[in-house]
Every structure is written in structure tokens, then in C-alpha cells.
N, C-alpha and C. Protein backbone atom coordinates (compact mmCIF):
# COMPACT_ATOMS: atom_id res chain seq x y z
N UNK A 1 -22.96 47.17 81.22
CA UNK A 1 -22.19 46.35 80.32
C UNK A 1 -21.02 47.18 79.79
N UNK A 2 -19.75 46.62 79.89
CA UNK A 2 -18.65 47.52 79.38
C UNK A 2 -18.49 47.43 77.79
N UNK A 3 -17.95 48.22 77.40
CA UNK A 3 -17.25 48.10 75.75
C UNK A 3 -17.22 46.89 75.47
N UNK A 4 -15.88 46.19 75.98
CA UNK A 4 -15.66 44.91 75.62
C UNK A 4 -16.60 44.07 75.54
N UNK A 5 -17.70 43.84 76.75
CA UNK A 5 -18.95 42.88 76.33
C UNK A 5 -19.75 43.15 75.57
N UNK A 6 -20.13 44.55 75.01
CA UNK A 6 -20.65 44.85 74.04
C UNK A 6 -20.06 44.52 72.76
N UNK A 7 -19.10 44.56 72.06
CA UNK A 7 -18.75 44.23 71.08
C UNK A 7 -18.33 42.35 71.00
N UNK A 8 -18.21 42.26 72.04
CA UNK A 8 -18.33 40.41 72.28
C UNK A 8 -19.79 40.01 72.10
N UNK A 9 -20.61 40.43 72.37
CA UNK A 9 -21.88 40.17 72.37
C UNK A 9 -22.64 40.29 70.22
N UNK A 10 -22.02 41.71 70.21
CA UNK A 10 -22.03 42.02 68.70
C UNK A 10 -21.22 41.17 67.78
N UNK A 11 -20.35 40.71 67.82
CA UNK A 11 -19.49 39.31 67.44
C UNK A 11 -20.27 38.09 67.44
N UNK A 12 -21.01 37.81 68.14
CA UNK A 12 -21.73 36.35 68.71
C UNK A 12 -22.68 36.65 67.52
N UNK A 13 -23.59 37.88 67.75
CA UNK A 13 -24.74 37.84 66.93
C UNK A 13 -24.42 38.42 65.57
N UNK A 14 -23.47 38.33 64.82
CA UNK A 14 -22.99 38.21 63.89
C UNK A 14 -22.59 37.33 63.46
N UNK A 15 -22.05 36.25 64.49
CA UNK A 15 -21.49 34.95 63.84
C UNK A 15 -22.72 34.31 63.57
N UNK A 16 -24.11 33.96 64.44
CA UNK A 16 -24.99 33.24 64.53
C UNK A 16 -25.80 33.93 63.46
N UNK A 17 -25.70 34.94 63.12
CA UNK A 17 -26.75 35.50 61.85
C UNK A 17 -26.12 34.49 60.90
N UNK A 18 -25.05 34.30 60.42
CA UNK A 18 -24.49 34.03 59.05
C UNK A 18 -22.89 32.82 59.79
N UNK A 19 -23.16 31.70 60.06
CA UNK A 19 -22.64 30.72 60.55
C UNK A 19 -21.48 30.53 59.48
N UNK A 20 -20.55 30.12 60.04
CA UNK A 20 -19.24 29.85 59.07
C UNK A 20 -19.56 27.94 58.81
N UNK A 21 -19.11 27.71 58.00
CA UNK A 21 -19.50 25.86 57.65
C UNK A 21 -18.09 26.01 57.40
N UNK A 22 -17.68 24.75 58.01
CA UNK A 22 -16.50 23.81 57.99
C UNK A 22 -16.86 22.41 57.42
N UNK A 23 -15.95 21.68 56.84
CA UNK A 23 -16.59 20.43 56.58
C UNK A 23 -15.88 19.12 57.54
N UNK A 24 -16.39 18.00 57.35
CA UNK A 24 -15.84 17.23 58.26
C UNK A 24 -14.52 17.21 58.62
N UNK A 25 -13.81 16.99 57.58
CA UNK A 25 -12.09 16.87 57.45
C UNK A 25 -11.62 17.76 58.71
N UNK A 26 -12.23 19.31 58.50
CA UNK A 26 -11.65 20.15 59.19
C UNK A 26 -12.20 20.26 60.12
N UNK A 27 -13.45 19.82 60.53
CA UNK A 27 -14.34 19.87 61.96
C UNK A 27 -12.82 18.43 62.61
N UNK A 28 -13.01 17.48 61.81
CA UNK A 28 -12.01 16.34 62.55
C UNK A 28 -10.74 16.71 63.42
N UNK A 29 -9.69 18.02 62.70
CA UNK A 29 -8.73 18.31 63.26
C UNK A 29 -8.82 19.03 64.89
N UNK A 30 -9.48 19.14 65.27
CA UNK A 30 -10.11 20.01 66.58
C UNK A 30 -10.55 19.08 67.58
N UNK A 31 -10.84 17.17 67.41
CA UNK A 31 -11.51 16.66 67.79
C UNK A 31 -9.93 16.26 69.15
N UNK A 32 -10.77 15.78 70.24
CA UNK A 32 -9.68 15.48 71.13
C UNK A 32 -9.74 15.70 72.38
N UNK A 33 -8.95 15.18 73.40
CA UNK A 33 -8.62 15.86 75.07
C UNK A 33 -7.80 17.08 75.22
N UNK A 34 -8.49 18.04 75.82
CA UNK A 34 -7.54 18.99 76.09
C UNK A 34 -7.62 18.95 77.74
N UNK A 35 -7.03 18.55 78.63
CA UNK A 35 -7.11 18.42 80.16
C UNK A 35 -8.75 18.00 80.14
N UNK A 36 -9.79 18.66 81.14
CA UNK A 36 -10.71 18.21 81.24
C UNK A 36 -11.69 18.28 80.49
N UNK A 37 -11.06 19.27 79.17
CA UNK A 37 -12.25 19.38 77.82
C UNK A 37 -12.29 18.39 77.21
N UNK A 38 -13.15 17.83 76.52
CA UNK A 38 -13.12 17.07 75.48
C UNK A 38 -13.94 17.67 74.87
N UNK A 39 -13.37 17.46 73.20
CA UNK A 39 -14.20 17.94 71.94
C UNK A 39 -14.42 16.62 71.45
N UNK A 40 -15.25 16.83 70.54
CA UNK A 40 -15.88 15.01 69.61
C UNK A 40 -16.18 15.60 68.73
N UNK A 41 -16.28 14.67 67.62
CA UNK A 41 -16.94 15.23 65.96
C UNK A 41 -18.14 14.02 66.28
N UNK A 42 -19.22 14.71 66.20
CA UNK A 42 -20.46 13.65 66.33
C UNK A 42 -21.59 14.29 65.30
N UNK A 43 -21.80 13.24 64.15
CA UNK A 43 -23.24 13.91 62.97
C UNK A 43 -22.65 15.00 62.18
N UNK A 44 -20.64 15.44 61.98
CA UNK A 44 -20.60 16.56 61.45
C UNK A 44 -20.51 17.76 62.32
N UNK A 45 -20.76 17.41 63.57
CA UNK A 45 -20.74 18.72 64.53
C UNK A 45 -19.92 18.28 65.42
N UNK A 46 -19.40 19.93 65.59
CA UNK A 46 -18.17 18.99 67.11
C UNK A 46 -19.10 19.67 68.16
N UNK A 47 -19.17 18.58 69.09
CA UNK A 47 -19.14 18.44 70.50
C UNK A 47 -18.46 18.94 71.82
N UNK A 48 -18.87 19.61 72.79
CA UNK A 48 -17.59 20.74 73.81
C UNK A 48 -18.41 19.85 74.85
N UNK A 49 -17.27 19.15 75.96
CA UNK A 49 -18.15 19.01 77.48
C UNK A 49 -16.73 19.21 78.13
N UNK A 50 -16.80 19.88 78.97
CA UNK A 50 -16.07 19.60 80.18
C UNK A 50 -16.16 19.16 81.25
N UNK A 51 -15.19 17.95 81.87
CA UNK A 51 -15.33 17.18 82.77
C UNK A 51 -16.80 16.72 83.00
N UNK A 52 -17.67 16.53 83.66
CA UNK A 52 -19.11 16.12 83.39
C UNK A 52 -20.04 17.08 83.48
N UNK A 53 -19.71 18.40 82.68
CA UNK A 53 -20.99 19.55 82.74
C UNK A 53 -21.31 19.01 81.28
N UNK A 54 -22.30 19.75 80.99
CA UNK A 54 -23.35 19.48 79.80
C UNK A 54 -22.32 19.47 78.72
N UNK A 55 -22.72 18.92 77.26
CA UNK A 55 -22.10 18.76 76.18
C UNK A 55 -22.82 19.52 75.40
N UNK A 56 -22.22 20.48 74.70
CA UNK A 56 -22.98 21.66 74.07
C UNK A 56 -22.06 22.03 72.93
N UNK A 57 -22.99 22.33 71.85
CA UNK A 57 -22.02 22.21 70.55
C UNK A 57 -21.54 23.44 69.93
N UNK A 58 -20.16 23.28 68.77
CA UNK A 58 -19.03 24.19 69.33
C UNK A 58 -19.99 24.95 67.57
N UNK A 59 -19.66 26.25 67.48
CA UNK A 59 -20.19 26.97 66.22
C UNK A 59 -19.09 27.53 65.55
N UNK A 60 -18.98 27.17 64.32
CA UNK A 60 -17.44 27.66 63.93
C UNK A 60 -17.97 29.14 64.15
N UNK A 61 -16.59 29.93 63.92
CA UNK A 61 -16.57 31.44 64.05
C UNK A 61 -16.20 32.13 62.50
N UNK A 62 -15.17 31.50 62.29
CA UNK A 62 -14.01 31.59 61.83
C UNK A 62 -12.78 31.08 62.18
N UNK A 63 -11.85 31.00 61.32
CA UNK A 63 -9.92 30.64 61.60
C UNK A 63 -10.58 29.46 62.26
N UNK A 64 -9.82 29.77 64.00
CA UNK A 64 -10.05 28.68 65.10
C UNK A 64 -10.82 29.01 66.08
N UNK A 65 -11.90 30.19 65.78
CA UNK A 65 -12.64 30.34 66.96
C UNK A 65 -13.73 29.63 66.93
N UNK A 66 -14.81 29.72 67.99
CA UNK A 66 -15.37 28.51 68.13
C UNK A 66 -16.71 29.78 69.17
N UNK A 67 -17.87 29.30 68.73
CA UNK A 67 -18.80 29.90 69.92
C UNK A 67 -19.39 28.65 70.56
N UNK A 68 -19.86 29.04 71.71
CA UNK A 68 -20.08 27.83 72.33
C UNK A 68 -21.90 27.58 72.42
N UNK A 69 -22.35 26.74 71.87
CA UNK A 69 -23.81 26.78 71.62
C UNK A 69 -24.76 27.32 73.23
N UNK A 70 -25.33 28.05 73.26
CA UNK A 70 -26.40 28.15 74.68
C UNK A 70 -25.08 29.18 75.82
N UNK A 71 -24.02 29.59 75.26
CA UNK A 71 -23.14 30.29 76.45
C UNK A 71 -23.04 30.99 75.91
N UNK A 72 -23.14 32.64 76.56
CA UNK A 72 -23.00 33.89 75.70
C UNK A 72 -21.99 34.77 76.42
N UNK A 73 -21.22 34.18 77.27
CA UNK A 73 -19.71 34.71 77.99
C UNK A 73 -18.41 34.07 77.38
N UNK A 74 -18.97 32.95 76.81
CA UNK A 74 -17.49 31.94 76.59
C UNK A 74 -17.59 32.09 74.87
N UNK A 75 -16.06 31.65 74.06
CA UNK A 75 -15.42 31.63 72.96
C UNK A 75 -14.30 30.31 73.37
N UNK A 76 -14.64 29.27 72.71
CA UNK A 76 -13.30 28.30 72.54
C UNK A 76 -12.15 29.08 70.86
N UNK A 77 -10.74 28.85 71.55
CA UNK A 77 -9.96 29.19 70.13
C UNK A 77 -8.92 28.00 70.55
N UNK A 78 -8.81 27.72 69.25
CA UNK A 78 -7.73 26.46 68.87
C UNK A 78 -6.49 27.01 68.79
N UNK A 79 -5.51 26.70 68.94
CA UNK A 79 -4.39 26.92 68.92
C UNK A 79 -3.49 25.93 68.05
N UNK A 80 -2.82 26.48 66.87
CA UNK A 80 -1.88 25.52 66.11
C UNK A 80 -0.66 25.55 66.14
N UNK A 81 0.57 24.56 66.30
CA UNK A 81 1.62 24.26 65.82
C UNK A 81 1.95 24.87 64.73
N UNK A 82 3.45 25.08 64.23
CA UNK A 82 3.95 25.41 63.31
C UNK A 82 3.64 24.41 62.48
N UNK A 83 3.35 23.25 62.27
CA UNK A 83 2.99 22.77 61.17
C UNK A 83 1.54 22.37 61.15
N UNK A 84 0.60 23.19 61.62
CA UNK A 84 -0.64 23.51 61.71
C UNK A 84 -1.45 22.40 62.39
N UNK A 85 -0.79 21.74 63.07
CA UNK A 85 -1.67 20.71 64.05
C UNK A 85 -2.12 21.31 65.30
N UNK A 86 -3.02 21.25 65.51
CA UNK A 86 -4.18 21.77 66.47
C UNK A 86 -3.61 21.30 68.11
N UNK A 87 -2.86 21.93 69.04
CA UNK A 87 -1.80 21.73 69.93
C UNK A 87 -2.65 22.18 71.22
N UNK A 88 -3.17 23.02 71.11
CA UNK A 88 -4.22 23.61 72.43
C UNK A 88 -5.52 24.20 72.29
N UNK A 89 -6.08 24.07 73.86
CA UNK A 89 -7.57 24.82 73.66
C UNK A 89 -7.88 26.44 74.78
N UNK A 90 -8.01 26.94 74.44
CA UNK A 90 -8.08 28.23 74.83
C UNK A 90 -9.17 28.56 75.03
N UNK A 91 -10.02 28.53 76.13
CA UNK A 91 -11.48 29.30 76.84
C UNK A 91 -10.95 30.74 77.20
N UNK A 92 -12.21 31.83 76.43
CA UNK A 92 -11.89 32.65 76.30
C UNK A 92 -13.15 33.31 76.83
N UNK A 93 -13.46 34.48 77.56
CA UNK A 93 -14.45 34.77 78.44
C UNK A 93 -14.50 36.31 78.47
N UNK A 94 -15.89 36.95 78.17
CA UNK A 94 -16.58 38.00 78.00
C UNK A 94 -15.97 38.95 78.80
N UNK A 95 -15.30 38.68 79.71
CA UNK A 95 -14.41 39.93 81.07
C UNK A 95 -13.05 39.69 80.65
N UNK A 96 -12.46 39.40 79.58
CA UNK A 96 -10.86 39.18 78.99
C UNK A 96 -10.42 38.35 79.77
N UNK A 97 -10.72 37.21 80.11
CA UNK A 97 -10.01 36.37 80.93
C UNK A 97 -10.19 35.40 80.15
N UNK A 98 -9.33 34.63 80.58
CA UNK A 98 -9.25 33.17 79.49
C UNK A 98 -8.07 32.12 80.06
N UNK A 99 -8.33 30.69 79.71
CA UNK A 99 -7.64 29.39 80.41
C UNK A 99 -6.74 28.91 79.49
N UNK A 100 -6.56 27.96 79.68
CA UNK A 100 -5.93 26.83 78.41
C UNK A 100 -5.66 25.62 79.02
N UNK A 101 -5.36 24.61 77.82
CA UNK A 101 -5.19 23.74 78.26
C UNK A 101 -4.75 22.82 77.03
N UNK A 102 -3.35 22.21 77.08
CA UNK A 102 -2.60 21.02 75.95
C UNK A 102 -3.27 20.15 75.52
N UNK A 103 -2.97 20.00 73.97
CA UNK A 103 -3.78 18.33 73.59
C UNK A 103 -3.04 17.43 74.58
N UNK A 104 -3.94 16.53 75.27
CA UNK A 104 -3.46 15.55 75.56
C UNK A 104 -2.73 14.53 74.54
């Protein structure tokens, strides 16, 4: 395991010890199409599926990061506009690689 996954890994189990709470309002701004992601606010929790793989729920981090419930390689981060509207989604992955993709 290199550096980087080690301290990605130490990040995860830090966030999941002590979970950040968002409340609806702000779980709402994140909700949406990003190409084949879709996020949902469902019960207070947002929702991550892409294209038809499993729907697995998003864990705030902090700011706009996002852990992804049951995946311990991946990090969703939001991306905002200058006037703080939530504009893209950014998959972000344990080997520094990472995607994106525009609100639809």
C-alpha cells in the first residue's frame, strides 16, 4: 500500500468515526444529473448510482466531499460556481486519479 492510500484510508476512518451532519437544505443542493451519476436526496440522505450499478449512499466528509458508503477507493467532491451553485461532480480515486462530470 503506498503513502497516498494510506492516508486516504486514514481519512475514511476518521470521517466514519465522527460523521459530519448536513441538514436537508444543504444535502438538497448536491441533488441532480451529473452525466451518468445521479445523486437523490431520499429520507435526508443523498443517494449516489451510476448509470445502473448499485445506489449507495453518499457520507458527508466535509466542505463538498462526499465518501461513498461500502467503497473504500472512491471520494465524490462537488464542485461550485462562483455564486456557490453546485456545477460538477468529481470521482476521486485512492491511486490519484479522478473523472468528472457537468450538472446536467
Amino acid at each position: 500500500m503506498t503513502a497516498r492510500q494510506l492516508a486516504w484510508a486514514r481519512g475514511r476512518l476518521v470521517t466514519l468515526a465522527a460523521p459530519v451532519a448536513l441538514e436537508a437544505k444543504a444535502l438538497r443542493a448536491y441533488a441532480g444529473s451529473y452525466g451518468p451519476r445521479k445523486v437523490v436526496l431520499e429520507d435526508g440522505v443523498l443517494m449516489y448510482q451510476r448509470e445502473s450499478g448499485p445506489r449507495r449512499r453518499l457520507i458527508p466528509a466535509g466542505g463538498d466531499l462526499f465518501l461513498l458508503d461500502g467503497v473504500d477507493n472512491f471520494q465524490a467532491k462537488f464542485v461550485r460556481d462562483a455564486r456557490g451553485r453546485v456545477t460538477r461532480f468529481v470521482g476521486l480515486y485512492d491511486d490519484g486519479s479522478s473523472d468528472e462530470n457537468a450538472r446536467d
